[in-house]
C-alpha atoms as a PDB file:
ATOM      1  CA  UNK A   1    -101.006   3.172  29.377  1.00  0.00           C
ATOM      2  CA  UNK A   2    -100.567   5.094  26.033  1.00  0.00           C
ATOM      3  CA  UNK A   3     -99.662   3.247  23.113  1.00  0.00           C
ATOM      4  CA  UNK A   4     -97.981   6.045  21.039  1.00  0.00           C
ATOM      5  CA  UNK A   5     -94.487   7.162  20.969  1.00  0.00           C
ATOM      6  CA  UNK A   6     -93.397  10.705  21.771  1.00  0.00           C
ATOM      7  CA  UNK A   7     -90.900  12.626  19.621  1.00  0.00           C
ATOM      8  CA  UNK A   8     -87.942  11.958  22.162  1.00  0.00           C
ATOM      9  CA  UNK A   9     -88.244   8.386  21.900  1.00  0.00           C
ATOM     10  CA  UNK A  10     -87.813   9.094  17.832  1.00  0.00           C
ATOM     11  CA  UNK A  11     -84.869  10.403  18.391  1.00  0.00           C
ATOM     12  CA  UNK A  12     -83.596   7.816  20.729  1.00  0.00           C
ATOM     13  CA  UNK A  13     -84.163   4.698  18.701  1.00  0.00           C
ATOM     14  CA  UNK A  14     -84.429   3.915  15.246  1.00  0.00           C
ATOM     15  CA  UNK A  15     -83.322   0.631  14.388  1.00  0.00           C
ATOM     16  CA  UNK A  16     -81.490  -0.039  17.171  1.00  0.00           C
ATOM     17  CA  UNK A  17     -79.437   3.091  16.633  1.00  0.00           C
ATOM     18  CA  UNK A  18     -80.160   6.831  18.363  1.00  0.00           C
ATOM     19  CA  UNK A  19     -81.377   8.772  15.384  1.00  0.00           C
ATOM     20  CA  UNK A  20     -78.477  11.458  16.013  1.00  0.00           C
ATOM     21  CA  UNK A  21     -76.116   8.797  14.463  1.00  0.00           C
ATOM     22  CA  UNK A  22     -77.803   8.331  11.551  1.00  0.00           C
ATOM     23  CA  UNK A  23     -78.837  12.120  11.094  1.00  0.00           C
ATOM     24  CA  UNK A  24     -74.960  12.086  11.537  1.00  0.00           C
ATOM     25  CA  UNK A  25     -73.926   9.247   9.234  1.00  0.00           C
ATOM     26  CA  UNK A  26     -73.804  11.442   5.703  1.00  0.00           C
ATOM     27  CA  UNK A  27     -72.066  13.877   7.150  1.00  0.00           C
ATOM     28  CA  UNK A  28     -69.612  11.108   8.406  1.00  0.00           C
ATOM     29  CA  UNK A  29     -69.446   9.679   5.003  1.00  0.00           C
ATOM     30  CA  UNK A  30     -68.529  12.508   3.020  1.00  0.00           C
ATOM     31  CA  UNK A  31     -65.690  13.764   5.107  1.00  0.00           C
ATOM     32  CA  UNK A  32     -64.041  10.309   4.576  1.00  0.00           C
ATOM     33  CA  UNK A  33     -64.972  10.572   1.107  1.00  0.00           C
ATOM     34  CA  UNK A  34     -63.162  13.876   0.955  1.00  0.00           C
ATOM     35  CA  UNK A  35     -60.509  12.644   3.456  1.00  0.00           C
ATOM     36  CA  UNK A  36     -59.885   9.922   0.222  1.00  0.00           C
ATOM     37  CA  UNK A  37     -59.649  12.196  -2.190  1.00  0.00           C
ATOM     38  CA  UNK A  38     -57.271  14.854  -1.059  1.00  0.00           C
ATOM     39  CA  UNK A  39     -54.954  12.244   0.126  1.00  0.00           C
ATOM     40  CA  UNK A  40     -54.910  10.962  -3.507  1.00  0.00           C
ATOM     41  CA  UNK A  41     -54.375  14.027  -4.522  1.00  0.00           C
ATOM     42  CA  UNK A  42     -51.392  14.455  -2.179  1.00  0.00           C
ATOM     43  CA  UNK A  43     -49.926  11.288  -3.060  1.00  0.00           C
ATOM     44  CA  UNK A  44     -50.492  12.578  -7.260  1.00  0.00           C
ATOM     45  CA  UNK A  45     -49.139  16.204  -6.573  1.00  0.00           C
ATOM     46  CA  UNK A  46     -45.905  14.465  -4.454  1.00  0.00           C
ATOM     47  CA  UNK A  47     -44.845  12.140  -6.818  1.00  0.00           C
ATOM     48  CA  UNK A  48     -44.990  15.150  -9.156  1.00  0.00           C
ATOM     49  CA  UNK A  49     -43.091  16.798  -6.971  1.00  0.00           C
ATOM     50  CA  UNK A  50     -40.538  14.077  -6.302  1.00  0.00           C
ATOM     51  CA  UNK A  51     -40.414  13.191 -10.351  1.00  0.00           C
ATOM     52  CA  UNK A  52     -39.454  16.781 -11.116  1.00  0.00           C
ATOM     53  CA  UNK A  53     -36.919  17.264  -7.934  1.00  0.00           C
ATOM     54  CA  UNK A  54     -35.446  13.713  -9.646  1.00  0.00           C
ATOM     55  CA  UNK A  55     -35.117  15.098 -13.361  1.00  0.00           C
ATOM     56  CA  UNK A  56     -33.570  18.385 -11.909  1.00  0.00           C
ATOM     57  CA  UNK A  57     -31.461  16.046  -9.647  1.00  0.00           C
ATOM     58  CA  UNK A  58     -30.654  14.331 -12.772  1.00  0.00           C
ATOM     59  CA  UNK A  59     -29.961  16.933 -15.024  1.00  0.00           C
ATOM     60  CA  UNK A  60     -27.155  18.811 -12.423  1.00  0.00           C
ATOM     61  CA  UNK A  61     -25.636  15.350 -12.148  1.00  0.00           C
ATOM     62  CA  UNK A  62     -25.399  15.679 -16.492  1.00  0.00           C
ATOM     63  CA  UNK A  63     -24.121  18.728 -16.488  1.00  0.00           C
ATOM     64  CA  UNK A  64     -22.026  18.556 -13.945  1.00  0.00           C
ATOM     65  CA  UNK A  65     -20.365  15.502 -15.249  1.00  0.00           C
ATOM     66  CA  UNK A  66     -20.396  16.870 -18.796  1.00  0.00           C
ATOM     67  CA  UNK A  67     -18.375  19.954 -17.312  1.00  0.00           C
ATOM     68  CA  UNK A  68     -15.671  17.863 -15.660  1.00  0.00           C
ATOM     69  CA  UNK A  69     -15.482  15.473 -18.472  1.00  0.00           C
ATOM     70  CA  UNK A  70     -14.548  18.516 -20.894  1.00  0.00           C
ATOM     71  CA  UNK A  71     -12.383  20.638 -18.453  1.00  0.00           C
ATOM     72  CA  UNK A  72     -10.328  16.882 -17.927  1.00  0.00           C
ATOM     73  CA  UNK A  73      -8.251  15.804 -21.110  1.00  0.00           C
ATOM     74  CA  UNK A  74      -7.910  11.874 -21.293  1.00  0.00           C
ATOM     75  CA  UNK A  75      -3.975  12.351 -20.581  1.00  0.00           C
ATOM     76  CA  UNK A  76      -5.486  14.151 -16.725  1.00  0.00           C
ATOM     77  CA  UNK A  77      -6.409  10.790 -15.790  1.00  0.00           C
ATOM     78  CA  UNK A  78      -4.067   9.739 -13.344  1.00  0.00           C
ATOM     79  CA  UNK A  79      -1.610   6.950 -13.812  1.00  0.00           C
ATOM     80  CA  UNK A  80      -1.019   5.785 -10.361  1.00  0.00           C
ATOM     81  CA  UNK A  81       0.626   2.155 -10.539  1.00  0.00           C
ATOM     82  CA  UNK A  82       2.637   0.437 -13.654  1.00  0.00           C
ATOM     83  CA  UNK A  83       2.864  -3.307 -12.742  1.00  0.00           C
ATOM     84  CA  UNK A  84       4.950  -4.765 -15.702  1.00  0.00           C
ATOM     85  CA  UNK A  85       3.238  -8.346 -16.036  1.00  0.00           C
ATOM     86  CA  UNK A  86       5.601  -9.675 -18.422  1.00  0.00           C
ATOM     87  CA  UNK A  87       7.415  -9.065 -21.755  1.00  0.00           C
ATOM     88  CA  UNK A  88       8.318 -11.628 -24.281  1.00  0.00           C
ATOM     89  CA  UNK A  89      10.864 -11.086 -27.234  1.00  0.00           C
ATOM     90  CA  UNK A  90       8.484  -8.306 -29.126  1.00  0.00           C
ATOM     91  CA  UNK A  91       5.678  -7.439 -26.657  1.00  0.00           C
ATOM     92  CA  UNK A  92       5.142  -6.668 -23.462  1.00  0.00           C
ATOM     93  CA  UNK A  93       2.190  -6.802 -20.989  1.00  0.00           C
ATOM     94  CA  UNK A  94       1.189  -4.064 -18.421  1.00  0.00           C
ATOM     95  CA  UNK A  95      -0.977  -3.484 -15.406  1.00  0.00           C
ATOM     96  CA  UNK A  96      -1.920   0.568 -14.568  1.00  0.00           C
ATOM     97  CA  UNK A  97      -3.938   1.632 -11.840  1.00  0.00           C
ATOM     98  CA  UNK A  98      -5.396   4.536 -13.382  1.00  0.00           C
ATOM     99  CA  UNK A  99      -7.953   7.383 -11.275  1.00  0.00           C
ATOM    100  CA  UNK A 100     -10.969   7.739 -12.935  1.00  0.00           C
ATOM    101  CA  UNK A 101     -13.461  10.918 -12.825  1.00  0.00           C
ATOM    102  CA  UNK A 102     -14.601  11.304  -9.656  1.00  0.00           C
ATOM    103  CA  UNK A 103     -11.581   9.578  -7.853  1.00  0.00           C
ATOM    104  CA  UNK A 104     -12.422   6.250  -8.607  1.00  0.00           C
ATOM    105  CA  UNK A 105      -9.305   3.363  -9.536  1.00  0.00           C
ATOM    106  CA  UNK A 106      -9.152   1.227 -12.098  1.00  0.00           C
ATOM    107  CA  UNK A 107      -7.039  -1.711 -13.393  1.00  0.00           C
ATOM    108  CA  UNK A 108      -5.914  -1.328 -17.322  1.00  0.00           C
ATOM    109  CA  UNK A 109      -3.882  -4.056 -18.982  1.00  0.00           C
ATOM    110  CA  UNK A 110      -2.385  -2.418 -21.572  1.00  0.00           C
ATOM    111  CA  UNK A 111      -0.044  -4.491 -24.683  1.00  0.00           C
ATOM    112  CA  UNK A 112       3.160  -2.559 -24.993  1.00  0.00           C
ATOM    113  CA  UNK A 113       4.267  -2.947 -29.153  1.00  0.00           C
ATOM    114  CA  UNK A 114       7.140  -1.243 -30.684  1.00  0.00           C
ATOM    115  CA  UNK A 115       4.991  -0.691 -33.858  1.00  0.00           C
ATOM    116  CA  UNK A 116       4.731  -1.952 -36.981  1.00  0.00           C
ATOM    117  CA  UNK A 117       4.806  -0.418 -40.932  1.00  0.00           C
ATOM    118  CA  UNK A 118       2.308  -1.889 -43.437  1.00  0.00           C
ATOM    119  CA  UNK A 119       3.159  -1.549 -47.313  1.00  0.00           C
ATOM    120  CA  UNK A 120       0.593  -0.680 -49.821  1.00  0.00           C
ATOM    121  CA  UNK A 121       2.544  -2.027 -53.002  1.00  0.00           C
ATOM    122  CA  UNK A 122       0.850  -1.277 -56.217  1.00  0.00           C
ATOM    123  CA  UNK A 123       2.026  -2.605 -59.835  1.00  0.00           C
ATOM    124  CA  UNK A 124       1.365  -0.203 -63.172  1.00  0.00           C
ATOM    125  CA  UNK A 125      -1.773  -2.133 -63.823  1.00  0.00           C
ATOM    126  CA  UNK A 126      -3.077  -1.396 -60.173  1.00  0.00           C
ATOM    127  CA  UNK A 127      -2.886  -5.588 -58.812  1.00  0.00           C
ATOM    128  CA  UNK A 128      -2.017  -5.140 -55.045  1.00  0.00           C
ATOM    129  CA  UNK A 129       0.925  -6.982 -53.748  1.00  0.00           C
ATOM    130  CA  UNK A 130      -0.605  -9.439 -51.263  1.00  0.00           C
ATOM    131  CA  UNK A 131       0.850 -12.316 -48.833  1.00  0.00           C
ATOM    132  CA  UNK A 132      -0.895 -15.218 -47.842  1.00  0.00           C
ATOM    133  CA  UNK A 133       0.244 -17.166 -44.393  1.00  0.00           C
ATOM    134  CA  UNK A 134      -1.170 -18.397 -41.332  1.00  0.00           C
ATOM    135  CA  UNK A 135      -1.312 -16.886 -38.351  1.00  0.00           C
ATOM    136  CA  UNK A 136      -1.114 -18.967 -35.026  1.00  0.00           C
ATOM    137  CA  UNK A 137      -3.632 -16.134 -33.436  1.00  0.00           C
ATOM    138  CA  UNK A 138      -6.288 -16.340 -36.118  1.00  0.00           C
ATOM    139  CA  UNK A 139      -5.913 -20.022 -36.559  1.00  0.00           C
ATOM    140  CA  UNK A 140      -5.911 -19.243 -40.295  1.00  0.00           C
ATOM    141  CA  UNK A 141      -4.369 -18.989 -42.917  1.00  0.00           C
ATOM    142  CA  UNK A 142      -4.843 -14.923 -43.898  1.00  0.00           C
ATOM    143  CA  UNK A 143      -4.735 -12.648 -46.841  1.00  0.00           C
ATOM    144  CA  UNK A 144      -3.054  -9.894 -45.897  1.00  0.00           C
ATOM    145  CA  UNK A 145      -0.470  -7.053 -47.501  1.00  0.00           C
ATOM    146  CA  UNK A 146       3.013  -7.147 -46.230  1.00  0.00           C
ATOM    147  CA  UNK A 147       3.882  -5.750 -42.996  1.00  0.00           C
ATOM    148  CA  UNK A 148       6.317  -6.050 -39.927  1.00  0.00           C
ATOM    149  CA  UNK A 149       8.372  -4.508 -37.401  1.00  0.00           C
ATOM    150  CA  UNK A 150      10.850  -2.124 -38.077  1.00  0.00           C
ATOM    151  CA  UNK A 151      13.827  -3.010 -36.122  1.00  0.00           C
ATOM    152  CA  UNK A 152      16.193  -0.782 -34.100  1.00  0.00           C
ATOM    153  CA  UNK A 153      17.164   2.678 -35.322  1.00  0.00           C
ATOM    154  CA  UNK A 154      15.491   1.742 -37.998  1.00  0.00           C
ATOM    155  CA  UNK A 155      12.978   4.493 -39.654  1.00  0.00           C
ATOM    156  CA  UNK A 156       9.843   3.639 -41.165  1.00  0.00           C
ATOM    157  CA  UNK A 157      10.129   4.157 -44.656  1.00  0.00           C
ATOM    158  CA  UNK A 158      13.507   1.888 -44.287  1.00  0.00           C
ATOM    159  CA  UNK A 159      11.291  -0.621 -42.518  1.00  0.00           C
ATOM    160  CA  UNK A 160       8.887  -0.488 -45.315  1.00  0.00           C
ATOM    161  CA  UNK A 161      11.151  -1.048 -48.151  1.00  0.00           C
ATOM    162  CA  UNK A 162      12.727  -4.108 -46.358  1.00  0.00           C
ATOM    163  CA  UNK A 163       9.611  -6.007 -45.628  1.00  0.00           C
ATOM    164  CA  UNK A 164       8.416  -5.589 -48.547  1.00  0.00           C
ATOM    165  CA  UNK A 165      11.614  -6.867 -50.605  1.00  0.00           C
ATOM    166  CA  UNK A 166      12.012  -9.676 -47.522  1.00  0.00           C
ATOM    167  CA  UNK A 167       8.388 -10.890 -47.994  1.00  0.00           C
ATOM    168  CA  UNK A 168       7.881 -10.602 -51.584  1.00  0.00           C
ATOM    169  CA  UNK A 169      10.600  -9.917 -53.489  1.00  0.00           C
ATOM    170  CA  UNK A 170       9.510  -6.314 -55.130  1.00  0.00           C
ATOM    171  CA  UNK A 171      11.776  -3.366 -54.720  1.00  0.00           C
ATOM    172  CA  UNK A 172      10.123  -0.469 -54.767  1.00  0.00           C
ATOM    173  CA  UNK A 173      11.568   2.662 -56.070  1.00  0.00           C
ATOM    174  CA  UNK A 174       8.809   5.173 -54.935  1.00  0.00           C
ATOM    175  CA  UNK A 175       7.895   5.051 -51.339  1.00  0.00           C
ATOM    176  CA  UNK A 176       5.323   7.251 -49.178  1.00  0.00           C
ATOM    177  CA  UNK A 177       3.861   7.338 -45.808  1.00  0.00           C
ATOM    178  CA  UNK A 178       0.326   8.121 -46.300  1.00  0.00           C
ATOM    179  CA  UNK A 179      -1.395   7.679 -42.853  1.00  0.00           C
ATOM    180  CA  UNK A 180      -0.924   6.016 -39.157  1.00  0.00           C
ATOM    181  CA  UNK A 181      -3.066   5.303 -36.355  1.00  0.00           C
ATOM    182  CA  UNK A 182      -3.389   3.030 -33.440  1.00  0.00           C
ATOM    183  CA  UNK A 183      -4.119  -0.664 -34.275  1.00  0.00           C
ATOM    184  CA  UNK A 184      -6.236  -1.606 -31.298  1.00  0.00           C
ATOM    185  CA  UNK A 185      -6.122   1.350 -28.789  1.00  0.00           C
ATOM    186  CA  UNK A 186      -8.510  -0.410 -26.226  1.00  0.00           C
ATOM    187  CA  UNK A 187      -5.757  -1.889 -24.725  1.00  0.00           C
ATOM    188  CA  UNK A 188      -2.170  -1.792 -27.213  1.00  0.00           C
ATOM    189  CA  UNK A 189      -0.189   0.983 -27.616  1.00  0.00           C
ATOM    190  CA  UNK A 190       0.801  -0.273 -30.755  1.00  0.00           C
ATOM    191  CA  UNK A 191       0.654   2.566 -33.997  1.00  0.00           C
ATOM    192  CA  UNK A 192       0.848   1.014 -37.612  1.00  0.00           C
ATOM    193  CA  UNK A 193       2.256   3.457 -40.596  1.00  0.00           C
ATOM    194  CA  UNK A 194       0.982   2.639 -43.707  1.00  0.00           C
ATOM    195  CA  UNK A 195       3.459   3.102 -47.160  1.00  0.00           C
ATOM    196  CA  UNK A 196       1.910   3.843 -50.059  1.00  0.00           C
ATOM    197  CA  UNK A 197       4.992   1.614 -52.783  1.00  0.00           C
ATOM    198  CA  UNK A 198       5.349   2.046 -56.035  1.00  0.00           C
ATOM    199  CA  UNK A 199       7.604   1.418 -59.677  1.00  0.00           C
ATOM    200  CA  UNK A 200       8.027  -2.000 -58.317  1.00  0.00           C
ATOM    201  CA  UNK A 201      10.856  -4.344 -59.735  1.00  0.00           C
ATOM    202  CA  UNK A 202      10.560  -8.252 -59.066  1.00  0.00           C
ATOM    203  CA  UNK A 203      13.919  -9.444 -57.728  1.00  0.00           C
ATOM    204  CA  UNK A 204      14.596 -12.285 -55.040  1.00  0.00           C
ATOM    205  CA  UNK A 205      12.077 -12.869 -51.991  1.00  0.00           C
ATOM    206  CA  UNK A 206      14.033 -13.236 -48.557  1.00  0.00           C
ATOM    207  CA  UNK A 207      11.489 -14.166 -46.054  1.00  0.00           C
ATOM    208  CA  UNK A 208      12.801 -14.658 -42.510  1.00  0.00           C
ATOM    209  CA  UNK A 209      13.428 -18.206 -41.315  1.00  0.00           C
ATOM    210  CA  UNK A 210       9.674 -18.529 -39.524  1.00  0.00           C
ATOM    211  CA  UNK A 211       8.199 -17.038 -42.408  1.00  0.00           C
ATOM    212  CA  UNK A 212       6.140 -18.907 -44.765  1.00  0.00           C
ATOM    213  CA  UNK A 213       4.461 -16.793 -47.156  1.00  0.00           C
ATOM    214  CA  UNK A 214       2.974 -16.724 -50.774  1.00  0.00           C
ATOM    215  CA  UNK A 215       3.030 -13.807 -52.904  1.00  0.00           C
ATOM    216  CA  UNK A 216      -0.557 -13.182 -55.091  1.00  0.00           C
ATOM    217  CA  UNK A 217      -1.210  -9.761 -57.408  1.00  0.00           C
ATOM    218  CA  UNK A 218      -4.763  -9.329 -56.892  1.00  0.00           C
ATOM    219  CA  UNK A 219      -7.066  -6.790 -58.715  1.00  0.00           C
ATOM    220  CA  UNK A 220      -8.187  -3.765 -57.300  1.00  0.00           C
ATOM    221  CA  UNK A 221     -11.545  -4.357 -58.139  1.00  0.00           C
ATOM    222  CA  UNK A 222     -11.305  -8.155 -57.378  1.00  0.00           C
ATOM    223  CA  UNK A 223      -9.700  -6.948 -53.528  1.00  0.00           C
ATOM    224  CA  UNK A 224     -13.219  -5.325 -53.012  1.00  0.00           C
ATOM    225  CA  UNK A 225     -14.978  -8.458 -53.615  1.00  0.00           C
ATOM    226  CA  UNK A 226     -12.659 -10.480 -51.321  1.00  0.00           C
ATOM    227  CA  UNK A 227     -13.896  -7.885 -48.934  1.00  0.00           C
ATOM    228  CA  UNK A 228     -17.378  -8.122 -49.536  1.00  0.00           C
ATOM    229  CA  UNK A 229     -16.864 -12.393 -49.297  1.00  0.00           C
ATOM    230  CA  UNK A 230     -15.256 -12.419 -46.499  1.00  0.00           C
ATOM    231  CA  UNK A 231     -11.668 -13.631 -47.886  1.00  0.00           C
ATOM    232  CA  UNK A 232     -10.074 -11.064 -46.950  1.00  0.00           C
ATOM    233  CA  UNK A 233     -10.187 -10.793 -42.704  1.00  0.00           C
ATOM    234  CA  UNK A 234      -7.841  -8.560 -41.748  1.00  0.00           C
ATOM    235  CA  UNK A 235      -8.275  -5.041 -40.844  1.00  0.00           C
ATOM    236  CA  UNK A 236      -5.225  -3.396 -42.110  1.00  0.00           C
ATOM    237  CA  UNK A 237      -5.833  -4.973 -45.566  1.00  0.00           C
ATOM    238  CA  UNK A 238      -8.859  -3.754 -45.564  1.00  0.00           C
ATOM    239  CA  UNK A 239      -7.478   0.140 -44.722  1.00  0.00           C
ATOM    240  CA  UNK A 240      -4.885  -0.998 -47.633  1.00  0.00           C
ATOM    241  CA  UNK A 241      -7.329  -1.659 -50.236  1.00  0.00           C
ATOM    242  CA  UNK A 242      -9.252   1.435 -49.364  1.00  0.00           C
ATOM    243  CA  UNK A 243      -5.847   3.795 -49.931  1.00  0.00           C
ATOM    244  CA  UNK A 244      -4.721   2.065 -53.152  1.00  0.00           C
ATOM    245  CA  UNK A 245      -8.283   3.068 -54.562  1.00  0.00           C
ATOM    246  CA  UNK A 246      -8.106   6.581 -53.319  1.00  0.00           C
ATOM    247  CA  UNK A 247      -4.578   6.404 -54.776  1.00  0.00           C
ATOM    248  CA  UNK A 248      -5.684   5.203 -58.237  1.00  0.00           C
ATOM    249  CA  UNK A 249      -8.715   8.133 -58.018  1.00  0.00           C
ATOM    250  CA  UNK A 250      -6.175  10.319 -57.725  1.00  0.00           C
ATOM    251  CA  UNK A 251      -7.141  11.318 -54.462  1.00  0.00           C
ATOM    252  CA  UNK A 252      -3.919  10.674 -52.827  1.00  0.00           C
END
C-alpha cells in the first residue's frame, strides 16, 4: 500500500475543504467586496439624487407661492363669515372666516373702533402739552398727550380742538393734521390722526365726568429722556414726541 498522495486527492481535501473552494474563496471575496461598494455608492449617488429632486421640489413650491402671493392683493382674501361677537358703548368685537392662499379658512377676531384724533400741542417755548391718568387696561397711571374720540358728524380737526380744550384747558388757534395710521392693525380697525396744535391760550379745562386728568408742560428735550426711562409707555406719545421735534427742526 503506497503511502503518498496523488494530485486528485490535493484537490479533494485540504483542510477539510475541496481545494476548488478555497482556489474559489478570493474570487468570492472580492465580488462581495465590490458588491459593498457599489451599493454604497448607490445609496451616496441616490440621496444626491433625492436631495437635489427635494431643493428643486422646494424651490417650485417658492416660486410658485411667491407668484400667487404677488398676483393676490391682501383685500383678494376672501371674507366669507362676519359673526358680530358683541359691541359695547364704543367698540365692537368681530369674528371673520377669512380664505387664505391656497383655500385654506381661518378665524380673525377683529376690534371694530370708530377712531380716535391725538393732539400734538406745543407752547412758544416748545414744552409739550401732556396728561397724566390711569388707565384701567394698563393698570397705570400713564403719561400720555391728549386724545379721544371724535363724536358723530364730527370732523377731525373739530375733534382735535375739543379734546384738547376738554382735557387741558388750551385753545389752540393753529391746528394741522400731520399724519394717520392704524393703531394696532393685527386685529383693530381702529386709525388714529395726529394734530399738530399750536398759539395755545390757557382758558378753563372741561374734562368729561369719568375723566381724571392732570395737565404737565414737559420739555422737548426732557420728553426724550422720559422715553429713554421708561416714563413715558405709550406708543402714540411716543409718535407725538417724535413730530413735535421734526416740527421744531423745521421739518414739518
Amino acid at each position: 500500500m503506497s503511502m503518498g498522495f496523488s494530485s486528485s486527492h490535493l484537490l479533494r481535501r485540504r483542510h477539510g475543504l475541496p481545494v476548488a473552494l478555497w482556489l474559489l474563496l478570493p474570487l468570492v471575496v472580492l465580488v462581495i467586496a465590490f458588491g459593498t461598494v457599489y451599493q454604497e455608492h448607490s445609496q451616496v449617488v441616490l440621496r444626491r439624487e433625492l436631495i437635489k429632486e427635494g431643493k428643486a421640489i422646494a424651490l417650485v413650491v417658492q416660486a410658485v407661492a411667491r407668484d400667487y402671493l404677488q398676483d393676490r392683493r391682501p383685500e383678494e382674501f376672501t371674507r366669507l363669515v362676519d359673526e358680530v361677537a358683541g359691541y359695547e358703548r364704543l367698540l365692537g368685537l368681530r369674528v371673520d372666516t377669512v380664505e387664505l392662499p391656497g383655500g385654506v379658512t381661518a378665524a380673525r377676531e377683529v376690534v371694530e373702533h370708530p377712531g380716535a384724533v391725538a393732539i400734538v400741542a406745543l407752547t412758544a417755548d416748545h414744552k409739550l402739552v401732556l396728561v397724566r391718568q390711569f388707565r384701567t387696561a394698563a393698570g397705570e397711571v400713564v403719561l400720555e398727550i391728549p386724545a379721544g374720540v371724535p363724536g358723530k358728524q364730527e370732523k377731525g380737526e373739530e375733534a382735535a380742538r375739543r379734546e384738547l380744550a376738554e382735557e387741558t384747558g388750551y385753545h389752540a388757534k393753529t391746528v394741522k393734521k400731520v399724519w394717520q395710521g392704524f393703531a394696532s392693525p393685527g386685529y383693530s380697525n381702529e386709525v388714529l390722526q395726529f394734530f399738530l396744535a399750536g398759539d395755545l391760550e390757557l382758558k378753563q379745562q372741561s374734562p368729561d365726568e369719568d375723566e381724571f386728568v392732570e395737565v404737565e408742560l414737559i420739555d422737548l428735550d426732557k420728553c426724550f429722556a422720559l422715553i429713554k426711562s421708561g416714563s413715558i409707555k405709550d406708543s402714540k406719545t411716543f409718535i407725538g414726541v417724535m413730530i413735535a421735534d421734526l416740527h421744531r427742526q423745521g421739518k414739518l
